[in-house]
N, C-alpha and C. Protein backbone atom coordinates (compact mmCIF):
# COMPACT_ATOMS: atom_id res chain seq x y z
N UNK A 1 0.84 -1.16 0.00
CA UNK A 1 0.00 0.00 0.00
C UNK A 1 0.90 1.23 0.00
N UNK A 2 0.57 2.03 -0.67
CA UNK A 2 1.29 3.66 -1.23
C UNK A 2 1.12 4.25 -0.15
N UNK A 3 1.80 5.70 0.03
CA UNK A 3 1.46 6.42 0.94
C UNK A 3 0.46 7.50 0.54
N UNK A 4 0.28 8.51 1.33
CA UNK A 4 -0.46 9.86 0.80
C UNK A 4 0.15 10.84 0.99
N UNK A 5 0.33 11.89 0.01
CA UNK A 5 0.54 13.25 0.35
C UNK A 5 -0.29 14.10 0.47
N UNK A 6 0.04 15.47 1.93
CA UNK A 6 -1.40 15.88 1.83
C UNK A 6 -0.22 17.75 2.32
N UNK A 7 -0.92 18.60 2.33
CA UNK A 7 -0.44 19.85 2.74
C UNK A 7 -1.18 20.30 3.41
N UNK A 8 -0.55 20.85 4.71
CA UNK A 8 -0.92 21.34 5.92
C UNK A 8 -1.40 22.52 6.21
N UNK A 9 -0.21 22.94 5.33
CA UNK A 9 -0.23 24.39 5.29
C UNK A 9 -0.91 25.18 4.49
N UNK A 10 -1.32 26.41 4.62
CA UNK A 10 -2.20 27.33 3.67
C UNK A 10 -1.16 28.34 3.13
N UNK A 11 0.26 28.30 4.12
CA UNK A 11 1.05 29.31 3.69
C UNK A 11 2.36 28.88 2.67
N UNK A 12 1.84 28.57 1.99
CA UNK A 12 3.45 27.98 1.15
C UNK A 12 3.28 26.53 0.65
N UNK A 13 4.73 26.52 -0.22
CA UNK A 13 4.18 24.47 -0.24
C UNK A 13 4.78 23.29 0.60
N UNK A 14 3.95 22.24 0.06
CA UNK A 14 3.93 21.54 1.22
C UNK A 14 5.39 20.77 1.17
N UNK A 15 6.24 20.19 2.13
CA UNK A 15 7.16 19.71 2.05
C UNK A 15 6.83 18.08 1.28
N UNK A 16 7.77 17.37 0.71
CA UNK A 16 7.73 15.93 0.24
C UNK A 16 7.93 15.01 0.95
N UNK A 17 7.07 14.14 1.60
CA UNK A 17 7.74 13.02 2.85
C UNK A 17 7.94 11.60 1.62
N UNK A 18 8.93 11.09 2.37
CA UNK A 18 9.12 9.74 1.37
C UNK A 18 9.05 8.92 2.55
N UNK A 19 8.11 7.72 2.61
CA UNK A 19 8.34 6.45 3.95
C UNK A 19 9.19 5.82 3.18
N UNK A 20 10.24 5.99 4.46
CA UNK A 20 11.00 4.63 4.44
C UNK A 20 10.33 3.38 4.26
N UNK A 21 11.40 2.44 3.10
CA UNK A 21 10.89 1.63 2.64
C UNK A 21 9.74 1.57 1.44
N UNK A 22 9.58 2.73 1.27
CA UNK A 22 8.94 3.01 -0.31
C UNK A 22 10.08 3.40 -1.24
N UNK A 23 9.59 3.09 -2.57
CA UNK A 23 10.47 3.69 -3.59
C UNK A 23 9.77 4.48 -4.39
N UNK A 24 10.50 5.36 -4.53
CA UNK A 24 10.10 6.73 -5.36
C UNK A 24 8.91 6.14 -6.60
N UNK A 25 8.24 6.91 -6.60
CA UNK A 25 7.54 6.71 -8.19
C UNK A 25 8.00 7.78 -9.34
N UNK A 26 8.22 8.88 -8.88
CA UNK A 26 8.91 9.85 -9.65
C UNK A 26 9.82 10.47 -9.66
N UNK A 27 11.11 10.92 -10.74
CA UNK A 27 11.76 11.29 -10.45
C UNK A 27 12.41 12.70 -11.48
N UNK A 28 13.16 13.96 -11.20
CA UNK A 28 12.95 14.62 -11.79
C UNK A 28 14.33 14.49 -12.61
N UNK A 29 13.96 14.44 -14.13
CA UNK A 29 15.27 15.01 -14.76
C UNK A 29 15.11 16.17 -15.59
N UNK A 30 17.12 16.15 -15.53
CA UNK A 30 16.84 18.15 -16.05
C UNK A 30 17.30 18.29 -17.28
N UNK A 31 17.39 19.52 -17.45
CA UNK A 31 16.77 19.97 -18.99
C UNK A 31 18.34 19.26 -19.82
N UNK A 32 19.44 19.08 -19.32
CA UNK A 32 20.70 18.46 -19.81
C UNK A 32 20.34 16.85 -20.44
N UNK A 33 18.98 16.39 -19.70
CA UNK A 33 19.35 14.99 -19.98
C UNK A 33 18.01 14.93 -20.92
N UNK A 34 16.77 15.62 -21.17
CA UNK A 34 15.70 16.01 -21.60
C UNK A 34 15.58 16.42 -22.86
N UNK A 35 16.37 17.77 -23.02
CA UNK A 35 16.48 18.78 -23.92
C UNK A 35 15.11 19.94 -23.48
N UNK A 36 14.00 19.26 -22.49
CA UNK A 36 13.31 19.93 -22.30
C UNK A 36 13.02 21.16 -20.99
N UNK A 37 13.71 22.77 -21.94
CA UNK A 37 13.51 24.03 -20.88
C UNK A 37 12.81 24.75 -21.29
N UNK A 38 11.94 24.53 -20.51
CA UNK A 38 10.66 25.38 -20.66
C UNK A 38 9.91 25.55 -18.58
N UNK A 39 9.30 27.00 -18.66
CA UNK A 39 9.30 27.37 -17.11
C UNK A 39 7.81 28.18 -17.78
N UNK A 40 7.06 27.39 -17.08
CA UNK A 40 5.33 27.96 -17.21
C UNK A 40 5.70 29.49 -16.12
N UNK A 41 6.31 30.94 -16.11
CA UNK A 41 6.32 31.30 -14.63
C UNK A 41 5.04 32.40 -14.60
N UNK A 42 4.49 32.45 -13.75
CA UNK A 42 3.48 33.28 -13.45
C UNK A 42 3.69 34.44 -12.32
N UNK A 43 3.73 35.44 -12.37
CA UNK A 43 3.92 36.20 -11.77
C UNK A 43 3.09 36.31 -10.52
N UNK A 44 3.34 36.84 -8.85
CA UNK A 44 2.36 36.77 -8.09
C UNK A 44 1.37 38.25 -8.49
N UNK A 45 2.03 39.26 -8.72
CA UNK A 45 1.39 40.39 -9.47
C UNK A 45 -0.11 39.83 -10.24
N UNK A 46 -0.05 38.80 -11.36
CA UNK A 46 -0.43 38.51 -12.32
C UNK A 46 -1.71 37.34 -11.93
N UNK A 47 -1.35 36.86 -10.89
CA UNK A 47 -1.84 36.04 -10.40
C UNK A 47 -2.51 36.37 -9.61
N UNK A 48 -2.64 37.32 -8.66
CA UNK A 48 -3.78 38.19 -7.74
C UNK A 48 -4.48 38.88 -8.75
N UNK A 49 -4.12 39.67 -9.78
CA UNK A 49 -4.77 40.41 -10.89
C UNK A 49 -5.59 39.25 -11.76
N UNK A 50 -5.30 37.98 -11.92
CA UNK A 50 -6.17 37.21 -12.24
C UNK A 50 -6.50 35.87 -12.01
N UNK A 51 -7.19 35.22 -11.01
CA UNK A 51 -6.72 33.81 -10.64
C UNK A 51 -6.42 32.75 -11.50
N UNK A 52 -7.17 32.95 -12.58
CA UNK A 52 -7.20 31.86 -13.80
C UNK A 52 -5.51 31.80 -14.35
N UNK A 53 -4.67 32.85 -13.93
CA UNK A 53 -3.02 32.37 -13.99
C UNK A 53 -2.56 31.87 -13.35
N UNK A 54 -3.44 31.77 -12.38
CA UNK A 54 -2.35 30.87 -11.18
C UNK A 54 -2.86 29.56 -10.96
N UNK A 55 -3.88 28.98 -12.05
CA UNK A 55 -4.11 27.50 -12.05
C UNK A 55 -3.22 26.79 -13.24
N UNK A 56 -2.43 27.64 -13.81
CA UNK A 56 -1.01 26.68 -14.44
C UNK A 56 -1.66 26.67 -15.88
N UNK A 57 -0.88 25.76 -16.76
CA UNK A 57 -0.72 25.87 -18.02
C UNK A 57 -1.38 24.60 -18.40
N UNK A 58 -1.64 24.20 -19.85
CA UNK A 58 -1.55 22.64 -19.95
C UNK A 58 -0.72 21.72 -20.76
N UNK A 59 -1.07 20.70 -20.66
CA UNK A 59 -0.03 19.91 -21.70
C UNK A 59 -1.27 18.96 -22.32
N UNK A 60 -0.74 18.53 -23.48
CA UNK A 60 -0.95 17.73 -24.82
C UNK A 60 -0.04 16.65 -24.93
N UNK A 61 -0.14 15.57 -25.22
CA UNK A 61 0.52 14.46 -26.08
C UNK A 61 -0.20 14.15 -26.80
N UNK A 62 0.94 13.83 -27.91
CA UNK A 62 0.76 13.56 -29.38
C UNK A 62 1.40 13.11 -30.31
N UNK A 63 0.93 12.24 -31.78
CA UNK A 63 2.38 11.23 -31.99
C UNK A 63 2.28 12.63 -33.17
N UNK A 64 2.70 13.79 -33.74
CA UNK A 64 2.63 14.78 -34.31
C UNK A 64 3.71 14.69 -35.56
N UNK A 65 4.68 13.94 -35.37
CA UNK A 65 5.61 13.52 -36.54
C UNK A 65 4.98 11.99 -37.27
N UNK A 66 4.39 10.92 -36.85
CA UNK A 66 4.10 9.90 -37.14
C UNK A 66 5.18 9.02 -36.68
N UNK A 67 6.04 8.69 -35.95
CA UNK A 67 6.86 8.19 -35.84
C UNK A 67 6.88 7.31 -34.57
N UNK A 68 5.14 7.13 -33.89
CA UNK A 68 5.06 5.99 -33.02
C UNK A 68 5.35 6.65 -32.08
N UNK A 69 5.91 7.89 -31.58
CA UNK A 69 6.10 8.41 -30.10
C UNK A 69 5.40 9.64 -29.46
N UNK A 70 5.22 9.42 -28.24
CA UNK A 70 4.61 11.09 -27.94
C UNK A 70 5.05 11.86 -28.16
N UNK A 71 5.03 12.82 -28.41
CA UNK A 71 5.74 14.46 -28.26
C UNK A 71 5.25 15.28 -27.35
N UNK A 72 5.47 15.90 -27.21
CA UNK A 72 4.66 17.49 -26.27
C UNK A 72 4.82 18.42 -25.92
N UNK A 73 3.55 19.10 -25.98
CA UNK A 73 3.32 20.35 -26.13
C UNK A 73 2.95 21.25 -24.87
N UNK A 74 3.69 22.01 -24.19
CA UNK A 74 3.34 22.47 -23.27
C UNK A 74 2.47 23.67 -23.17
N UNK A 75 1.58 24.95 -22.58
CA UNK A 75 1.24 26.22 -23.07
C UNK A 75 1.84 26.96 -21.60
N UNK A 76 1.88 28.10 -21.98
CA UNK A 76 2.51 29.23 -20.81
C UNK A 76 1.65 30.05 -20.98
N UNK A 77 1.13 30.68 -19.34
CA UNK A 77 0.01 31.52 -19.34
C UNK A 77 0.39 32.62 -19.70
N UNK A 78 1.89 33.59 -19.51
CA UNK A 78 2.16 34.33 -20.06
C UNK A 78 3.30 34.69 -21.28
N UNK A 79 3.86 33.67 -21.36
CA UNK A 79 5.24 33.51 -22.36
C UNK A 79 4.49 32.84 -23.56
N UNK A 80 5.84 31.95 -23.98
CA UNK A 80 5.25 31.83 -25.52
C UNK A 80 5.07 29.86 -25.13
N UNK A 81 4.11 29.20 -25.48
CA UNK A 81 4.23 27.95 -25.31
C UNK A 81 5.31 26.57 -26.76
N UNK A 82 5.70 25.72 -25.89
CA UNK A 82 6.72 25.01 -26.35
C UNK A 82 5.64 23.81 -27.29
N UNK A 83 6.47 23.07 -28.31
CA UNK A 83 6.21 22.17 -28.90
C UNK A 83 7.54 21.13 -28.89
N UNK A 84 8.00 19.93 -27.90
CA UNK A 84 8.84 19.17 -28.26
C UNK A 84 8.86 17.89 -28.90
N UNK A 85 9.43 17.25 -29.42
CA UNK A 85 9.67 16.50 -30.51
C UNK A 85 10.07 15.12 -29.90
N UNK A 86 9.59 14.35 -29.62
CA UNK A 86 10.08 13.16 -29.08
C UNK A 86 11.19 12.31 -29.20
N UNK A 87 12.45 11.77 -29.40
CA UNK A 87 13.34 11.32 -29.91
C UNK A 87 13.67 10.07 -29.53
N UNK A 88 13.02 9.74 -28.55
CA UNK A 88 13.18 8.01 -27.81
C UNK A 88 13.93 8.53 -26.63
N UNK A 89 13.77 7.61 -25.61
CA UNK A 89 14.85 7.74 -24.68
C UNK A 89 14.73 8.42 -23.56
N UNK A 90 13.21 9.25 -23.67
CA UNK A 90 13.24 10.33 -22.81
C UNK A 90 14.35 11.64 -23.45
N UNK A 91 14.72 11.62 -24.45
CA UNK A 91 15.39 13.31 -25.13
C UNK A 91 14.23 13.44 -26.07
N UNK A 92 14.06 14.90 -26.08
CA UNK A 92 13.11 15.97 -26.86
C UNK A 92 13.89 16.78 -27.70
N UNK A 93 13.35 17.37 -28.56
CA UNK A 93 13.61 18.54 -29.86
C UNK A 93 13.04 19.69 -29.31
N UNK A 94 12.98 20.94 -29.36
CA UNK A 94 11.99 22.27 -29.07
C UNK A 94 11.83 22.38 -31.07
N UNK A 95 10.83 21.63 -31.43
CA UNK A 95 10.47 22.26 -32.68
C UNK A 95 9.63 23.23 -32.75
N UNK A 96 9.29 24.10 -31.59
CA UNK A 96 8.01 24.81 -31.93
C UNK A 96 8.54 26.43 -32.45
N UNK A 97 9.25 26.81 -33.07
CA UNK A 97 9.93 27.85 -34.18
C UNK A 97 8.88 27.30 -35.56
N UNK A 98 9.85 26.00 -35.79
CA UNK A 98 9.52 25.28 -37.23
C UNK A 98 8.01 25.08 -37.20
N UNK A 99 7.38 24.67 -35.99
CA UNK A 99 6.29 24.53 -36.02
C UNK A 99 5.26 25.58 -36.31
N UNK A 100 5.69 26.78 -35.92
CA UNK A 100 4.82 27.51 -35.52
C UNK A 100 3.68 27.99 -34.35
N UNK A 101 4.14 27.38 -33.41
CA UNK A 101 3.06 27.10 -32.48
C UNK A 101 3.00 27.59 -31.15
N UNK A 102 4.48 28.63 -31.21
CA UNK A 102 4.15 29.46 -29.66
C UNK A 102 3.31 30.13 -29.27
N UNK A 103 2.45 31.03 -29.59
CA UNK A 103 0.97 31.77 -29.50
C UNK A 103 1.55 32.92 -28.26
N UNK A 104 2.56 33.17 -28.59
CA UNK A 104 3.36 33.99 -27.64
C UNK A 104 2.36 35.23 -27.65
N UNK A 105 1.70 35.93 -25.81
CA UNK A 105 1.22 36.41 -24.95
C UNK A 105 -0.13 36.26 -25.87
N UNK A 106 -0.45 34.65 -25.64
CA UNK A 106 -1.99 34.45 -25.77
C UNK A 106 -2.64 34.39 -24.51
N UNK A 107 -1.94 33.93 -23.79
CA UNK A 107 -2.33 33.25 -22.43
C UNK A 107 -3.09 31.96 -22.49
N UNK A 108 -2.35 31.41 -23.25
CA UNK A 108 -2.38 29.92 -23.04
C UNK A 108 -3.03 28.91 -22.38
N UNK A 109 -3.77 28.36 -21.75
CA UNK A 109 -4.45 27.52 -20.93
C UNK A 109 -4.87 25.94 -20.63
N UNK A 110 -5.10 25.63 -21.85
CA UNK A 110 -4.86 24.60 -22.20
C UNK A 110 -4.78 23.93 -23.62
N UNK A 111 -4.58 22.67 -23.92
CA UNK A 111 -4.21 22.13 -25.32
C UNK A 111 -4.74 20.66 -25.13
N UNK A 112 -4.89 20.58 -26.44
CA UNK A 112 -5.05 18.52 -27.28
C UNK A 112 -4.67 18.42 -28.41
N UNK A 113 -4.45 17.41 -28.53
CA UNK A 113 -4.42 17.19 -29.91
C UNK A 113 -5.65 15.85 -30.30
N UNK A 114 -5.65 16.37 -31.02
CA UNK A 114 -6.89 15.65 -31.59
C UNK A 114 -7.21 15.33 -33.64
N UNK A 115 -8.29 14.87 -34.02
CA UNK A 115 -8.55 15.14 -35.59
C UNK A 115 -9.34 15.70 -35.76
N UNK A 116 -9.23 17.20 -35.53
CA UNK A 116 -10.63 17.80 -35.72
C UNK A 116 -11.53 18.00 -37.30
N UNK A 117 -10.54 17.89 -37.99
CA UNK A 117 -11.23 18.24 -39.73
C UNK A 117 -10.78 16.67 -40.08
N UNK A 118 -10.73 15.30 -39.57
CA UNK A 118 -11.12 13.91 -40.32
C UNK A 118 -9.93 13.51 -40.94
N UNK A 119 -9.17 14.26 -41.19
CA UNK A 119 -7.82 13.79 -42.24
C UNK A 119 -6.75 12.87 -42.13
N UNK A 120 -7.00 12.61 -40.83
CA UNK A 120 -6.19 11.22 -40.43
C UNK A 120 -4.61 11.98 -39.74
N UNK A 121 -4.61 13.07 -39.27
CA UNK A 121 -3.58 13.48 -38.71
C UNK A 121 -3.69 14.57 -37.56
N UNK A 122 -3.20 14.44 -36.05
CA UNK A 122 -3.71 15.01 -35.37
C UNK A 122 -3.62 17.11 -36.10
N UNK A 123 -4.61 17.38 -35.32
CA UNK A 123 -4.45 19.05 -35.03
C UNK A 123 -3.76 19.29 -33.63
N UNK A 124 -3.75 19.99 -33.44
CA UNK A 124 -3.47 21.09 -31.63
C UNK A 124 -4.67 22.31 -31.92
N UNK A 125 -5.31 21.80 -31.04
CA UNK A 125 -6.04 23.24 -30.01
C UNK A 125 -5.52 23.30 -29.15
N UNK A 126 -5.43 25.20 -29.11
CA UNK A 126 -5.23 26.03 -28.00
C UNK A 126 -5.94 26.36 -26.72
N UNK A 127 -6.60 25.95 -25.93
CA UNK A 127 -7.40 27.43 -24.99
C UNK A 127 -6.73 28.39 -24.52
N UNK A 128 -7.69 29.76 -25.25
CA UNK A 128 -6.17 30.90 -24.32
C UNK A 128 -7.81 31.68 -23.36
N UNK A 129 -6.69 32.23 -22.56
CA UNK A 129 -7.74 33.34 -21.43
C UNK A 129 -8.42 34.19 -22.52
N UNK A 130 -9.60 34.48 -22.75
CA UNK A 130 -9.93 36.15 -23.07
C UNK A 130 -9.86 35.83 -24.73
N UNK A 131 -8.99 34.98 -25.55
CA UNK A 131 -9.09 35.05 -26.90
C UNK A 131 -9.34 33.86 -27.92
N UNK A 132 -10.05 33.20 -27.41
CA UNK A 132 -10.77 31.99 -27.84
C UNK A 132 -10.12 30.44 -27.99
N UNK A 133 -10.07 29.76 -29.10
CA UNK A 133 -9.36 28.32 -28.77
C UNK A 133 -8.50 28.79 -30.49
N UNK A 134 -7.40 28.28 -30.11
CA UNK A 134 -6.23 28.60 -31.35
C UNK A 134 -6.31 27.21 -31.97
N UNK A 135 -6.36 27.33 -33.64
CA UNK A 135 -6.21 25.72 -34.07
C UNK A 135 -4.95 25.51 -35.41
């Protein structure tokens, strides 16, 4: 049986307990072993001025090259959102230049990919705050 995490506090975040004798389920790697840097950051300014920034960004997976692997797509509530490229292995590409797909100061919110027009190849929708769904 797993443990639970729970937060106590109202002021800050909560610390990580690990029981002894459990093993991790997750673990973090960084952008050296990834390729993936990307920082959703929200300002506290921005975030009292609107709460809907301070419930975070979303993510998408998607096999978007055809090549059998996820990729993904992250959005940033105030920056420009990422598109990475899957490569095996746990390493990523940042194709989202080539792609086209930062929507830089949309405000971003969430994403899918999906077939929305039938053609047998996913799309990406956007949700942004205030300016409708990007496709």
């Amino acid at each position: 049986m797993g443990g639970v995490a729970a937060c106590r506090s109202r002021v800050g975040p909560a610390a990580w307990h690990q029981e002894i004798g459990y093993r991790p389920g997750f673990g973090a790697l960084p952008p050296s072993r990834t390729g993936i840097r990307f920082t959703n950051a929200v300002t506290l300014d921005s975030a009292l001025w609107n709460r809907h920034l301070a419930q975070g960004g979303g993510v998408a997976l998607g096999d978007v090259d055809g090549d059998g692997l996820p990729d993904i797509y992250l959005t940033s509530n105030q920056g420009s959102n990422a598109l990475y490229r899957n490569l095996g292995d746990f390493h990523f590409e940042d194709i989202t230049p080539r792609a086209g797909v930062a929507l830089t100061g949309r405000h971003s919110t969430g994403a899918v990919f999906a077939d929305v027009d039938g053609d047998g190849d996913l799309d990406l929708l956007v949700s942004t705050l205030g300016g409708g769904v990007a496709l």
